[in-house]
C-alpha atoms as a PDB file:
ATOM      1  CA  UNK A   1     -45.590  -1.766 -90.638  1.00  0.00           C
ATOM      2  CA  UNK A   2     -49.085  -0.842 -91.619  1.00  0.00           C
ATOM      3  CA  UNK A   3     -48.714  -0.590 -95.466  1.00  0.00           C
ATOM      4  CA  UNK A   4     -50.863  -3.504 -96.967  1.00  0.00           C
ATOM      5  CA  UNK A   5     -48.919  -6.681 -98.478  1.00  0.00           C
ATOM      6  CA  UNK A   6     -49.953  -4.814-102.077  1.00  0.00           C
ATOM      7  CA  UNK A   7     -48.467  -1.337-101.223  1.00  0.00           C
ATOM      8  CA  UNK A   8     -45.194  -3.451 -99.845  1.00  0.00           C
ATOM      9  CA  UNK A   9     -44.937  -5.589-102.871  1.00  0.00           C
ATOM     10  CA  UNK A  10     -45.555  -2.203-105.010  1.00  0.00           C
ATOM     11  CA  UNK A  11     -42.996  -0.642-102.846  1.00  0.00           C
ATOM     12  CA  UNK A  12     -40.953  -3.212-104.018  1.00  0.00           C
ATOM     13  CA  UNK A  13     -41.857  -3.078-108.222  1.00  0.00           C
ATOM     14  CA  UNK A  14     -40.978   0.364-107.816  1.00  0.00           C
ATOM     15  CA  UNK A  15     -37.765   0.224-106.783  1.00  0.00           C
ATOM     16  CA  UNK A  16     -36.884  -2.081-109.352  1.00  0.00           C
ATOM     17  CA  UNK A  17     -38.220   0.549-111.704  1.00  0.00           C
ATOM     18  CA  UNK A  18     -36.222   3.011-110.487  1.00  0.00           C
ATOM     19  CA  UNK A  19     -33.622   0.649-111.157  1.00  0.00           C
ATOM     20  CA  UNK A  20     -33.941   0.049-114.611  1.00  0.00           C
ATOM     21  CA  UNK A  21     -34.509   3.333-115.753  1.00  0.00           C
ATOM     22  CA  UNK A  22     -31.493   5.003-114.380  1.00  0.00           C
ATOM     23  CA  UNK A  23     -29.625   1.992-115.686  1.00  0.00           C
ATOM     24  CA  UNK A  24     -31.553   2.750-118.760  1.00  0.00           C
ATOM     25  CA  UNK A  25     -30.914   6.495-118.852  1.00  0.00           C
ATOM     26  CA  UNK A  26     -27.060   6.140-118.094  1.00  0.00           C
ATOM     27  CA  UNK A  27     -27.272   3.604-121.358  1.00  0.00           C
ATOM     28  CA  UNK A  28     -28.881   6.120-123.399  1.00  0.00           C
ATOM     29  CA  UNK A  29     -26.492   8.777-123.303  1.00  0.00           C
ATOM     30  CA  UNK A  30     -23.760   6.901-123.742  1.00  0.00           C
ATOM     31  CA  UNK A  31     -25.594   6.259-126.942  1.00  0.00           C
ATOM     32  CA  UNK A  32     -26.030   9.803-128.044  1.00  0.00           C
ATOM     33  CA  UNK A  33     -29.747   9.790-127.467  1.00  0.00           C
ATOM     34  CA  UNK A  34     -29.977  13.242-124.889  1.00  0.00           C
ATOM     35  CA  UNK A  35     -26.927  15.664-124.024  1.00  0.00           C
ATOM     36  CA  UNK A  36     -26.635  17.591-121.012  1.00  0.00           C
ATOM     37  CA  UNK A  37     -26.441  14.547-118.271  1.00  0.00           C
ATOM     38  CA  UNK A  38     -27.916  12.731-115.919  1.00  0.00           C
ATOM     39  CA  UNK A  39     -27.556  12.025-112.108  1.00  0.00           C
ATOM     40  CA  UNK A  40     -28.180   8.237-110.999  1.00  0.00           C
ATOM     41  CA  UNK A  41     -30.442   7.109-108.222  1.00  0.00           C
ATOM     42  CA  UNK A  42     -28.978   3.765-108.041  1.00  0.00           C
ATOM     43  CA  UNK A  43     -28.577   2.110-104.671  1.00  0.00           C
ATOM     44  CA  UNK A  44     -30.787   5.004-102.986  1.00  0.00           C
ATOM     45  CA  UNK A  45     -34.298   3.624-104.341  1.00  0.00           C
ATOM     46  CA  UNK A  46     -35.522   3.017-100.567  1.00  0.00           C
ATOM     47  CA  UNK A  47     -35.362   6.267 -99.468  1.00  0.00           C
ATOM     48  CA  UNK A  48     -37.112   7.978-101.977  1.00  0.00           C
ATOM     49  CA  UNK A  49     -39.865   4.711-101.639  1.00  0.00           C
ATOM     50  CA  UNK A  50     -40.040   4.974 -98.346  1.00  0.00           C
ATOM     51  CA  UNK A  51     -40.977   8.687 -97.708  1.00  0.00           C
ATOM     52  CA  UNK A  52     -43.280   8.252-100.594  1.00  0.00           C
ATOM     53  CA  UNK A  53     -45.132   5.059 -99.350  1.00  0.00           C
ATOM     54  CA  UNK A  54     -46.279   7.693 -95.884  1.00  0.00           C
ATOM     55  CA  UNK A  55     -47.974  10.436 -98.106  1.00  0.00           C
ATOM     56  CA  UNK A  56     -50.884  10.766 -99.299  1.00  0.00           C
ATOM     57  CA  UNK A  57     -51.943  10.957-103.260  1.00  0.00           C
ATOM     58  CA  UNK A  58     -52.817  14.717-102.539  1.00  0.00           C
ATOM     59  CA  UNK A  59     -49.621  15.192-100.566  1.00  0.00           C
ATOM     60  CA  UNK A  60     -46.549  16.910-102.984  1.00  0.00           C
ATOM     61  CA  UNK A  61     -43.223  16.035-103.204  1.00  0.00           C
ATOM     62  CA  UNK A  62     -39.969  18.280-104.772  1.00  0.00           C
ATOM     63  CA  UNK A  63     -36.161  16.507-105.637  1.00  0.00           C
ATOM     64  CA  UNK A  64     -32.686  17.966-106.751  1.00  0.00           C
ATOM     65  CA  UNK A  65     -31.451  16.857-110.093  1.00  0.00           C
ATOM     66  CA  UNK A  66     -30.913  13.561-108.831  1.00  0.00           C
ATOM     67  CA  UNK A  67     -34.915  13.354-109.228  1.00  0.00           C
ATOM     68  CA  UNK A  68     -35.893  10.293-110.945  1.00  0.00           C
ATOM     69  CA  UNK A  69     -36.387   7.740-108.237  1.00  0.00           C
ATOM     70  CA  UNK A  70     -38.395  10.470-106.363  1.00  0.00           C
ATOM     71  CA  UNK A  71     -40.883  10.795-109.740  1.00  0.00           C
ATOM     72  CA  UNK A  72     -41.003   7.443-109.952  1.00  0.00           C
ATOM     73  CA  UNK A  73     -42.391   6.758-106.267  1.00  0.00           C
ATOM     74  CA  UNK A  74     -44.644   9.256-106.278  1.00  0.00           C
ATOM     75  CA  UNK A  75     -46.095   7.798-109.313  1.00  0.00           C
ATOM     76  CA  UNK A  76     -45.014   9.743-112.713  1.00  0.00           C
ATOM     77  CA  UNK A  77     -44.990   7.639-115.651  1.00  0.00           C
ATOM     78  CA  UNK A  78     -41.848   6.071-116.754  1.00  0.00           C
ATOM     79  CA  UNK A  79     -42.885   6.672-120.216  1.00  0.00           C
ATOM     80  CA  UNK A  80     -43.603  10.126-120.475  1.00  0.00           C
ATOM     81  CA  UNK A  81     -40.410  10.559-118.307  1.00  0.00           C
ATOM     82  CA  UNK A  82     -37.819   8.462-120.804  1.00  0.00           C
ATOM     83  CA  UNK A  83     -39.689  10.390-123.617  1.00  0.00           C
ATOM     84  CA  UNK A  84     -38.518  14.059-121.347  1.00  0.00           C
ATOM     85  CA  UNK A  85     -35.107  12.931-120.911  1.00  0.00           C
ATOM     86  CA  UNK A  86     -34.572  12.536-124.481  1.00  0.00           C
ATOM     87  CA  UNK A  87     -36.072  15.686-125.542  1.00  0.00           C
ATOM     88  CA  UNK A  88     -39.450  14.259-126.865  1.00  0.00           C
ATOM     89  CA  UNK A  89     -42.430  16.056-127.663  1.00  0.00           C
ATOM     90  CA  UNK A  90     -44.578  12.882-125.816  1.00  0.00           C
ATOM     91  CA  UNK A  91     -42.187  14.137-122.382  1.00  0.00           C
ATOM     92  CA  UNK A  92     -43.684  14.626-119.337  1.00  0.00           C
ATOM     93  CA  UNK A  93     -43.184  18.649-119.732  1.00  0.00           C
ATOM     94  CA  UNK A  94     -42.862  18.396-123.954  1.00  0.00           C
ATOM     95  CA  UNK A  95     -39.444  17.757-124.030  1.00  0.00           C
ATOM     96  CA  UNK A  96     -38.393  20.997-122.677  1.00  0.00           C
ATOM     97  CA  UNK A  97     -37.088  19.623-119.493  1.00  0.00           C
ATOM     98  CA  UNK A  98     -34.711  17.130-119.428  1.00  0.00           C
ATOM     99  CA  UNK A  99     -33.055  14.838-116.580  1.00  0.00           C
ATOM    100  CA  UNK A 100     -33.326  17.829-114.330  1.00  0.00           C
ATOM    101  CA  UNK A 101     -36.118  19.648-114.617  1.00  0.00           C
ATOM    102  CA  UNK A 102     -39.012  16.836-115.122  1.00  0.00           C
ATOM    103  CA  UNK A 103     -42.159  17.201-113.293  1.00  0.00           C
ATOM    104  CA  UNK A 104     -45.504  15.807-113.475  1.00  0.00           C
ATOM    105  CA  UNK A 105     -48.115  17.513-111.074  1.00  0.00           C
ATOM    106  CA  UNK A 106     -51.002  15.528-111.669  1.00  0.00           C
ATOM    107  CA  UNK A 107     -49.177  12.838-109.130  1.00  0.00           C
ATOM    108  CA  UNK A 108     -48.092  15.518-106.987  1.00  0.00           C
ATOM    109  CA  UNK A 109     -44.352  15.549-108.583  1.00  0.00           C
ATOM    110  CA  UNK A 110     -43.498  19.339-108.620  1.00  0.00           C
ATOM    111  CA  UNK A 111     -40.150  18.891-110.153  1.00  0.00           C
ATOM    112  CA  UNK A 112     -37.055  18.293-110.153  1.00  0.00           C
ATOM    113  CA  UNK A 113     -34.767  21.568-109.734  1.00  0.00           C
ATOM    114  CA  UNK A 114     -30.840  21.737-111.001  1.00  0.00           C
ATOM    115  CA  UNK A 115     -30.373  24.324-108.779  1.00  0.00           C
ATOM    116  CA  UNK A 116     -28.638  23.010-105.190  1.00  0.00           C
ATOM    117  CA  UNK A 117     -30.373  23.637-102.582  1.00  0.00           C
ATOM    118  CA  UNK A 118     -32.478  26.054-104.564  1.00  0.00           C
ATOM    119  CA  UNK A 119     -35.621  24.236-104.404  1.00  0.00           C
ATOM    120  CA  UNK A 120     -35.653  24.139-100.689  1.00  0.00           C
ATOM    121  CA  UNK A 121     -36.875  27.415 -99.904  1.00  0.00           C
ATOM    122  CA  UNK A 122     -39.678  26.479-102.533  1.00  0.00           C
ATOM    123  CA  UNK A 123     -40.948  23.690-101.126  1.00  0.00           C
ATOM    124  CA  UNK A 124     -41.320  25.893 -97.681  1.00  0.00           C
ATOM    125  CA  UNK A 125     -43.191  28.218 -99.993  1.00  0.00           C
ATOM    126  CA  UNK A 126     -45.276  25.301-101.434  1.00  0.00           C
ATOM    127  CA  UNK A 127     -46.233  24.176 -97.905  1.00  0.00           C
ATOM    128  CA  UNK A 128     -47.253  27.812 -96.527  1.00  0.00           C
ATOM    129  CA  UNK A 129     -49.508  27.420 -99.371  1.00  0.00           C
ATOM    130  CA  UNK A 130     -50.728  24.585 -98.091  1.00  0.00           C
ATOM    131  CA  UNK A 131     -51.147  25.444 -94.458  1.00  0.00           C
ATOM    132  CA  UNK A 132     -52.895  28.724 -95.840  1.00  0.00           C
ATOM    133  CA  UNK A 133     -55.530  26.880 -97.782  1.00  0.00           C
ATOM    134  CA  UNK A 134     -55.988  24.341 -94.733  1.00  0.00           C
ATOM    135  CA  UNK A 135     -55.682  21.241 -97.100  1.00  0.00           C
ATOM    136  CA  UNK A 136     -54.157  19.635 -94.883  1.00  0.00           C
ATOM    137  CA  UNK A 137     -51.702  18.009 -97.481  1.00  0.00           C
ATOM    138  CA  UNK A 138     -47.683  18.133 -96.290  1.00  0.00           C
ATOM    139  CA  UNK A 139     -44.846  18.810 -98.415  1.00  0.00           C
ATOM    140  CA  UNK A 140     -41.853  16.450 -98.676  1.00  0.00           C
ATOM    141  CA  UNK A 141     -38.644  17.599-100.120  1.00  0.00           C
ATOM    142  CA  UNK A 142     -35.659  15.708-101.087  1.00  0.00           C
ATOM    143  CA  UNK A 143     -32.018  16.666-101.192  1.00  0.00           C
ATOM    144  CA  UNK A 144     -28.290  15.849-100.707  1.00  0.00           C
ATOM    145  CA  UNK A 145     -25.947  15.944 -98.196  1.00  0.00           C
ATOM    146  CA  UNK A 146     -23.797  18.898-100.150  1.00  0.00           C
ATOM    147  CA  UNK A 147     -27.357  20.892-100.373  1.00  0.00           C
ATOM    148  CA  UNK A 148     -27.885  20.827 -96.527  1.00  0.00           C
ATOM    149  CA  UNK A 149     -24.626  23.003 -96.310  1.00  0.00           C
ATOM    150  CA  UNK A 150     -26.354  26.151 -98.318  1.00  0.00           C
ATOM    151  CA  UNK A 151     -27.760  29.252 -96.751  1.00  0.00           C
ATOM    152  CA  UNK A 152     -30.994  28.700 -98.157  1.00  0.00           C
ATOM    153  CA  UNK A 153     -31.283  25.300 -96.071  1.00  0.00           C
ATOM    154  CA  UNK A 154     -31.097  27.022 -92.955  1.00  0.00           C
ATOM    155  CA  UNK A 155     -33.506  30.000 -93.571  1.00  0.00           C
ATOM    156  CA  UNK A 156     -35.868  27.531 -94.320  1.00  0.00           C
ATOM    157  CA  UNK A 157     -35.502  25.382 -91.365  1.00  0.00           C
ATOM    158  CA  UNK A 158     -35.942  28.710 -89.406  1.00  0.00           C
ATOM    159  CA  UNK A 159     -38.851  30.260 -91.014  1.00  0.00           C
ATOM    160  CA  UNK A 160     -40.820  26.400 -91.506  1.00  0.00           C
ATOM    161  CA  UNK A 161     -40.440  25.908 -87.097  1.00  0.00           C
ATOM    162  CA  UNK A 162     -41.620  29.478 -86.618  1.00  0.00           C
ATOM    163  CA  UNK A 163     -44.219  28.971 -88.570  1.00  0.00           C
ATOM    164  CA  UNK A 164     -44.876  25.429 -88.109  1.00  0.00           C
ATOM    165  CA  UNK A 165     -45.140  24.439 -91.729  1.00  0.00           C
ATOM    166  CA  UNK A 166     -46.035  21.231 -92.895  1.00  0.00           C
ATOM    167  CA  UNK A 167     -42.982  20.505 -94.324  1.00  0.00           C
ATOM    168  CA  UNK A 168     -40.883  16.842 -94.405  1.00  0.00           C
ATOM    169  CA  UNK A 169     -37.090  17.604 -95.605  1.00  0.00           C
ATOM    170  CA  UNK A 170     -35.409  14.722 -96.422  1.00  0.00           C
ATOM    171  CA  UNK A 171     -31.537  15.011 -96.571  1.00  0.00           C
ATOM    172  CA  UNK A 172     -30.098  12.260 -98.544  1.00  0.00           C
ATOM    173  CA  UNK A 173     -26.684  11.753 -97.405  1.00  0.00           C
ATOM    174  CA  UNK A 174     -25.217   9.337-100.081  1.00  0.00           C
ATOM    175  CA  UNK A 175     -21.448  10.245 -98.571  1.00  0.00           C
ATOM    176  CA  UNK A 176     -20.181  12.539-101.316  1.00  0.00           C
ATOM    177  CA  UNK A 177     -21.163  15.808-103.103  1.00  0.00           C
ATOM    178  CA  UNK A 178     -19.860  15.620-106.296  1.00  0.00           C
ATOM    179  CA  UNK A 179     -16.614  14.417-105.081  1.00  0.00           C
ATOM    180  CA  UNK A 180     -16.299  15.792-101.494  1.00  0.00           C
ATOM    181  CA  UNK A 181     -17.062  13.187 -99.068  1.00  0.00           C
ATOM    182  CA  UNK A 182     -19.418  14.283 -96.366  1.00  0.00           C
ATOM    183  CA  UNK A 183     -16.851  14.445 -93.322  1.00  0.00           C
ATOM    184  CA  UNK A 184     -14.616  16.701 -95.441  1.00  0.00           C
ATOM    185  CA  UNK A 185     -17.546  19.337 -95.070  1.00  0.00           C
ATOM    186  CA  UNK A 186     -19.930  18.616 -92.179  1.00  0.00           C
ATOM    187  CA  UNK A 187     -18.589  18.808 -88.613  1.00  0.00           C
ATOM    188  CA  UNK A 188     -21.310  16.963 -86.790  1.00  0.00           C
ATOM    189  CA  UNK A 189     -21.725  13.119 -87.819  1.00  0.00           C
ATOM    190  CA  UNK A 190     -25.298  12.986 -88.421  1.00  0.00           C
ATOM    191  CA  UNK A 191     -26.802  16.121 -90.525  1.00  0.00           C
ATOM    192  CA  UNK A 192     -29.666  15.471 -88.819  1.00  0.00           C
ATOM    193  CA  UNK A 193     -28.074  17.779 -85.840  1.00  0.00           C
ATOM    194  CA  UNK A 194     -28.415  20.660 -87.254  1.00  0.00           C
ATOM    195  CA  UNK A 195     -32.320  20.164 -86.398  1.00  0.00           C
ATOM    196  CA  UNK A 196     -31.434  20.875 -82.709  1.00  0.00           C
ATOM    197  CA  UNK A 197     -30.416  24.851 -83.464  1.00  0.00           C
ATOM    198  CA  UNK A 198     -34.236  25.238 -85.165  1.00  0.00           C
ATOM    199  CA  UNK A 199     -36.204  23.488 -82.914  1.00  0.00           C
ATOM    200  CA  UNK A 200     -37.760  21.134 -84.723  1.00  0.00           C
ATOM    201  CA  UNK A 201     -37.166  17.048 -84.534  1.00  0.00           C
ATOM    202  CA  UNK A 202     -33.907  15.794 -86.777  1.00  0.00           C
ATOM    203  CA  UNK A 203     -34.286  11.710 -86.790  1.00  0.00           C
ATOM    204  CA  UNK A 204     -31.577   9.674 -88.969  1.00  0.00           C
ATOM    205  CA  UNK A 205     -32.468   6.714 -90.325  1.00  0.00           C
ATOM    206  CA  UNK A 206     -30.739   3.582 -92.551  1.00  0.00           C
ATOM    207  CA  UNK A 207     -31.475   4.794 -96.025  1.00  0.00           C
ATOM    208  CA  UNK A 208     -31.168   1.811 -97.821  1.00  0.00           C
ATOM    209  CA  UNK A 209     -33.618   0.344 -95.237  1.00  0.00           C
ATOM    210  CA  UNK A 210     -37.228   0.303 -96.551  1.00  0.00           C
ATOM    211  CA  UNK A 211     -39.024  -0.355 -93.200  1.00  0.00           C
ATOM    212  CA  UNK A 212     -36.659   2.433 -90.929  1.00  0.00           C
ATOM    213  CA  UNK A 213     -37.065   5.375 -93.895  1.00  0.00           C
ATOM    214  CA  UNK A 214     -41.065   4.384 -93.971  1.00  0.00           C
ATOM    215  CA  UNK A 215     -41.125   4.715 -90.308  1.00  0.00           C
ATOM    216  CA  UNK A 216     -39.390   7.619 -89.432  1.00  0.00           C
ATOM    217  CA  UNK A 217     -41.492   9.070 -92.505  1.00  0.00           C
ATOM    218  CA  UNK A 218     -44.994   8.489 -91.086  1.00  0.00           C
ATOM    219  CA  UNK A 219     -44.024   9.746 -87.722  1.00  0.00           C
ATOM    220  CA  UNK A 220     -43.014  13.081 -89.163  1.00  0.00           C
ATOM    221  CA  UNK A 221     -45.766  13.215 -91.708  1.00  0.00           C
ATOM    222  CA  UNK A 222     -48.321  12.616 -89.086  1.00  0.00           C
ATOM    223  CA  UNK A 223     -46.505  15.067 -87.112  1.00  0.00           C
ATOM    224  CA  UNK A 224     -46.597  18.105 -90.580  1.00  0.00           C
ATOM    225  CA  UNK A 225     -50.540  16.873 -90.957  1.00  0.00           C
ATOM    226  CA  UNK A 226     -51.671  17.767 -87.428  1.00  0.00           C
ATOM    227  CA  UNK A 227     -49.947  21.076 -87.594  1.00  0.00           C
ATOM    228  CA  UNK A 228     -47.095  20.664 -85.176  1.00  0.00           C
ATOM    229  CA  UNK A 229     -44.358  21.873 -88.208  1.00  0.00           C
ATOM    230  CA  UNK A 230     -41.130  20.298 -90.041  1.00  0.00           C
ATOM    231  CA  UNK A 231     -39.435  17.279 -89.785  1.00  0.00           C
ATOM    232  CA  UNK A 232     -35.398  17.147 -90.629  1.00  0.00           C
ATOM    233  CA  UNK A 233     -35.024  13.014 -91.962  1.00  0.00           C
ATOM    234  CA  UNK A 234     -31.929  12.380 -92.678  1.00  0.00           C
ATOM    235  CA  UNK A 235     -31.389   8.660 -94.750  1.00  0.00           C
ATOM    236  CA  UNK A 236     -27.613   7.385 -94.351  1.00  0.00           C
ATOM    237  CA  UNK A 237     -27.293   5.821 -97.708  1.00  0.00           C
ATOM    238  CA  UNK A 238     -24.959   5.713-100.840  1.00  0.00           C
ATOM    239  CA  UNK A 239     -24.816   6.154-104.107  1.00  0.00           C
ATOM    240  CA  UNK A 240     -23.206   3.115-106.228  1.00  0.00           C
ATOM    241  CA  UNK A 241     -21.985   5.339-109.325  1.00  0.00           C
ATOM    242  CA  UNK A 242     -20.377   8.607-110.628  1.00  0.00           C
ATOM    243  CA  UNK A 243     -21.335  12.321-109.868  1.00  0.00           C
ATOM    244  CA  UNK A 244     -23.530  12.116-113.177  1.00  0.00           C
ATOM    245  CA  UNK A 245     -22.721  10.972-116.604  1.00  0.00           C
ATOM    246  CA  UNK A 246     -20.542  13.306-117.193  1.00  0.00           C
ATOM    247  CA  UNK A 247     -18.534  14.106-114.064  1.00  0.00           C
ATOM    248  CA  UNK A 248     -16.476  12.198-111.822  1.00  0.00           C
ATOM    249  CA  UNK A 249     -16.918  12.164-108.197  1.00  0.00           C
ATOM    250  CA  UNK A 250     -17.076   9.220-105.071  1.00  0.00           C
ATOM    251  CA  UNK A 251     -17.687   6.000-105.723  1.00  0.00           C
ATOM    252  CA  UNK A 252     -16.321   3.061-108.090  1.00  0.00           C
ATOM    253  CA  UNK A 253     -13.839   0.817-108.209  1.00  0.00           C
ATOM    254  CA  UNK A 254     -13.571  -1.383-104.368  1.00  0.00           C
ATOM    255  CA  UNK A 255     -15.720   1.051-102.331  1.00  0.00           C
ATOM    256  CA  UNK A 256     -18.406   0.732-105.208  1.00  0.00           C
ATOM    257  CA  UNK A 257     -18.149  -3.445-104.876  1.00  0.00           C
ATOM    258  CA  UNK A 258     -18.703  -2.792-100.740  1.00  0.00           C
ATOM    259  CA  UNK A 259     -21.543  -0.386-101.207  1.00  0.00           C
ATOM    260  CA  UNK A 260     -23.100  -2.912-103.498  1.00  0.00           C
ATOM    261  CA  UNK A 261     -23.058  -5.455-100.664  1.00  0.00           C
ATOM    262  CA  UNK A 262     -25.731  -2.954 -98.857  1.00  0.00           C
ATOM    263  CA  UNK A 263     -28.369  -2.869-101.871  1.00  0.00           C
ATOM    264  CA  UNK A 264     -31.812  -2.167-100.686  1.00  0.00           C
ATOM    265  CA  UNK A 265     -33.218  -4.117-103.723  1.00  0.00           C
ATOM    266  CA  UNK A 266     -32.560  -7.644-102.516  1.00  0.00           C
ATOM    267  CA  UNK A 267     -32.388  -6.437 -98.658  1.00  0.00           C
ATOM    268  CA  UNK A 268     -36.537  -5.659 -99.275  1.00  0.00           C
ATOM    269  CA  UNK A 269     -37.191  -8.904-101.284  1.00  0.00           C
ATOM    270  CA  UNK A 270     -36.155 -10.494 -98.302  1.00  0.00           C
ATOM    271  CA  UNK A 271     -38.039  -9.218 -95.899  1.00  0.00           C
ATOM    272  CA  UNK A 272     -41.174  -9.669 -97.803  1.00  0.00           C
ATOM    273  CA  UNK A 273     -40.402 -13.234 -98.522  1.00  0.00           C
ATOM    274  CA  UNK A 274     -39.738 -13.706 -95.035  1.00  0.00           C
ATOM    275  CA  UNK A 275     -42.544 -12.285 -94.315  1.00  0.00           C
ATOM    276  CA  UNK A 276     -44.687 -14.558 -95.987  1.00  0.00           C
ATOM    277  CA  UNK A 277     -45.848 -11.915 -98.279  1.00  0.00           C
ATOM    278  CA  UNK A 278     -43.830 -12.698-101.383  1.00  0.00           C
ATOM    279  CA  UNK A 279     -42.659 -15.825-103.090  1.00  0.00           C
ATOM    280  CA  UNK A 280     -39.247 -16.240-104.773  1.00  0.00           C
ATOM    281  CA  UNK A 281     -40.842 -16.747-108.222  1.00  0.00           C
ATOM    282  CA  UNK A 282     -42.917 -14.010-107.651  1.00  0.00           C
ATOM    283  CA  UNK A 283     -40.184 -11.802-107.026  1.00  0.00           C
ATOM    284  CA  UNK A 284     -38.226 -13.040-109.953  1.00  0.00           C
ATOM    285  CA  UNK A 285     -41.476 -12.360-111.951  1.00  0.00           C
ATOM    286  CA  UNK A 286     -41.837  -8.444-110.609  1.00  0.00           C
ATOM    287  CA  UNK A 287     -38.093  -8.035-111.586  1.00  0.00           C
ATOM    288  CA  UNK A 288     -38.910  -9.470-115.171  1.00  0.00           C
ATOM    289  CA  UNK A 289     -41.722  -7.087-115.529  1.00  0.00           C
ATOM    290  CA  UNK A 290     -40.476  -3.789-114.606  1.00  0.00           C
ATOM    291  CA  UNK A 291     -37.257  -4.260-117.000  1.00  0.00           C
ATOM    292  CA  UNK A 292     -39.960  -4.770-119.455  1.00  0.00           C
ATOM    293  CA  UNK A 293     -41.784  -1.500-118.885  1.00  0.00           C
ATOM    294  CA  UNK A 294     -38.833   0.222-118.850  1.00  0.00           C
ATOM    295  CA  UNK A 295     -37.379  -1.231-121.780  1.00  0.00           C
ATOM    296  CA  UNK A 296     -40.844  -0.201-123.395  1.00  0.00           C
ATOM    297  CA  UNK A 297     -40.490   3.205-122.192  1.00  0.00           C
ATOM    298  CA  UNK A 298     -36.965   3.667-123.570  1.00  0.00           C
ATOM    299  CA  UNK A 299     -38.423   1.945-127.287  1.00  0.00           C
ATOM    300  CA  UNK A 300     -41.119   4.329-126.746  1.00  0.00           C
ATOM    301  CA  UNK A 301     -39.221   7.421-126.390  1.00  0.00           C
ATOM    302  CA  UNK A 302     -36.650   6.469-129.270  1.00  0.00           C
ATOM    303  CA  UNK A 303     -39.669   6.445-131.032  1.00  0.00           C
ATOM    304  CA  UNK A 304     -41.189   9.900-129.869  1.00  0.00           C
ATOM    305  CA  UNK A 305     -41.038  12.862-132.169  1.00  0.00           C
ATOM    306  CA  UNK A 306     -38.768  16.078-131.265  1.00  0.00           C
ATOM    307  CA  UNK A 307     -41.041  19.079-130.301  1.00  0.00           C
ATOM    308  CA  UNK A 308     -41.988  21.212-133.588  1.00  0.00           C
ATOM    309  CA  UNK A 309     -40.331  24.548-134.394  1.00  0.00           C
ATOM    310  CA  UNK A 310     -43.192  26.636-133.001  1.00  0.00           C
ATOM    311  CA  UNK A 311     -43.212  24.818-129.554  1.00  0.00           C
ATOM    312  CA  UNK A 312     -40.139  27.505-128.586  1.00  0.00           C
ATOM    313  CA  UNK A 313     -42.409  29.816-127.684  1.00  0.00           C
ATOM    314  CA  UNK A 314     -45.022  28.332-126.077  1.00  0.00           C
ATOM    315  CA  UNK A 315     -45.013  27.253-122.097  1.00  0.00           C
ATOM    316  CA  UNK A 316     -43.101  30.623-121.107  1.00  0.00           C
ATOM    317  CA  UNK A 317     -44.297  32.538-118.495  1.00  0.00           C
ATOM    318  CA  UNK A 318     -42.955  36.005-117.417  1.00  0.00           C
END
């Protein structure tokens, strides 16, 4: 571990941020406060957290729908994204968004994208750009198990080794897409195989370990950064509730009480208490905190005025 004991213990606010928002959002719209929906990150904050916690602020990062937790630890605000997933002028992108299509660059958040699997072949765009203008920056991409079974997956993992991109793609495998569990559609066990027909390194980690996804992480970041090309990380981990808010799909009932027996939330406390780099009140004092910001940030975008009229026709590009 060479993160500091204040990147570990902000590791560790974060997730609980992640947390509360998506407990937040789910609450929300069973209020009546947004339509469309809303995928949960519950139970997968590590992985997103860990990827994050090896790139740099100038680094970039892209996620599915199931984007939150990945805005969150790359830094967006939890305000101006409760204020976009209600439809709110204050919104990270003026309310024109949503759940699924936030994104807040200034972090290095390019978005979330609806589309599955359809952001992959951007984020190999995004880091040709990259490797073009010799930044030196890498690209990290996040997406599901379900994604890594489109076309676009695999052109990308050809084109990214053959041209050595800079490029970290991060394959969440959280068991189910929608409802199709994951050995109902992949035929190797770890996704992570399909690395070996591209020539480039496929390492699977623990998901819902902190410490294993931060790892594996730097080792392929490091590898992206000194030009050597893409990484396949895949993080084993779960996903606690529904599809979205509005569809069905894996999890609940017993298998969600055993899944909730692996959460990475209280696995990471202890480690840093055990570590000596946390105390229990401490902890309990973090927890305390982020519910407040996110409960602020859920007042806040109650609060928030809708877009005007005349904002439908500004922000389009063609």
């Amino acid at each position: 571990m060479t993160l500091s004991a204040e990147q570990q213990i902000e590791a560790f606010r974060r997730m609980w941020l992640i947390r509360y928002f998506e407990e937040a959002a789910i609450r929300l719209y069973g209020e009546g406060r947004y339509r469309g929906s809303t995928h949960p990150y519950i139970a997968q904050e590590a992985t997103a957290l860990g990827v994050c916690a090896a790139l740099q602020s100038t680094d970039v990062v892209l996620a599915t729908y199931r984007g939150h937790g990945a805005a969150i630890a790359k830094g967006a605000d939890p305000k101006a994204m409760m204020a976009e997933l209600l439809g709110k002028a204050t919104g990270m992108c003026k309310g024109k968004g949503g759940s699924m299509h936030m994104s807040q660059t200034e972090v290095g958040f390019l978005g979330c994208n609806a589309i599955v699997a359809g952001h992959i072949a951007i984020a190999g765009g995004v880091a040709l750009a990259q490797q073009l203008d010799g930044t030196g920056a890498v690209t990290a991409c996040f997406f599901g198990d379900g994604a890594s079974c489109e076309g676009v997956f695999y052109e990308t993992l050809n084109m990214a080794t053959l041209w050595k991109l800079p490029l970290l793609l991060v394959v969440e495998n959280n068991e189910y897409a929608i409802s199709t569990h994951v050995s109902d559609a992949i035929s190797v066990p770890d996704i992570s195989m399909r690395a070996q027909g591209f020539g480039l390194p496929g390492v699977t980690v623990d998901g819902r370990d902190f410490d294993a996804v931060y790892a594996a992480a730097t080792q392929a970041v490091a590898r992206a950064r000194r030009g050597d090309g893409p990484t396949l990380l895949e993080a084993k981990t779960v996903r606690w509730s529904r599809h979205s808010a509005v569809a069905a799909g894996g999890a609940g009932g017993e298998k969600a009480d055993r899944w909730k027996l692996t959460d990475p939330i209280p696995r990471f406390r202890q480690e840093l208490i055990q570590r000596g780099i946390l105390a229990e009140a401490r902890a309990a004092e973090i927890e305390r905190d982020a519910r407040q910001v996110i409960d602020d940030a859920a007042a806040y975008a109650i609060d928030s005025p809708y877009p005007a009229l005349e904002e439908l026709h500004t922000d389009i590009f063609a």
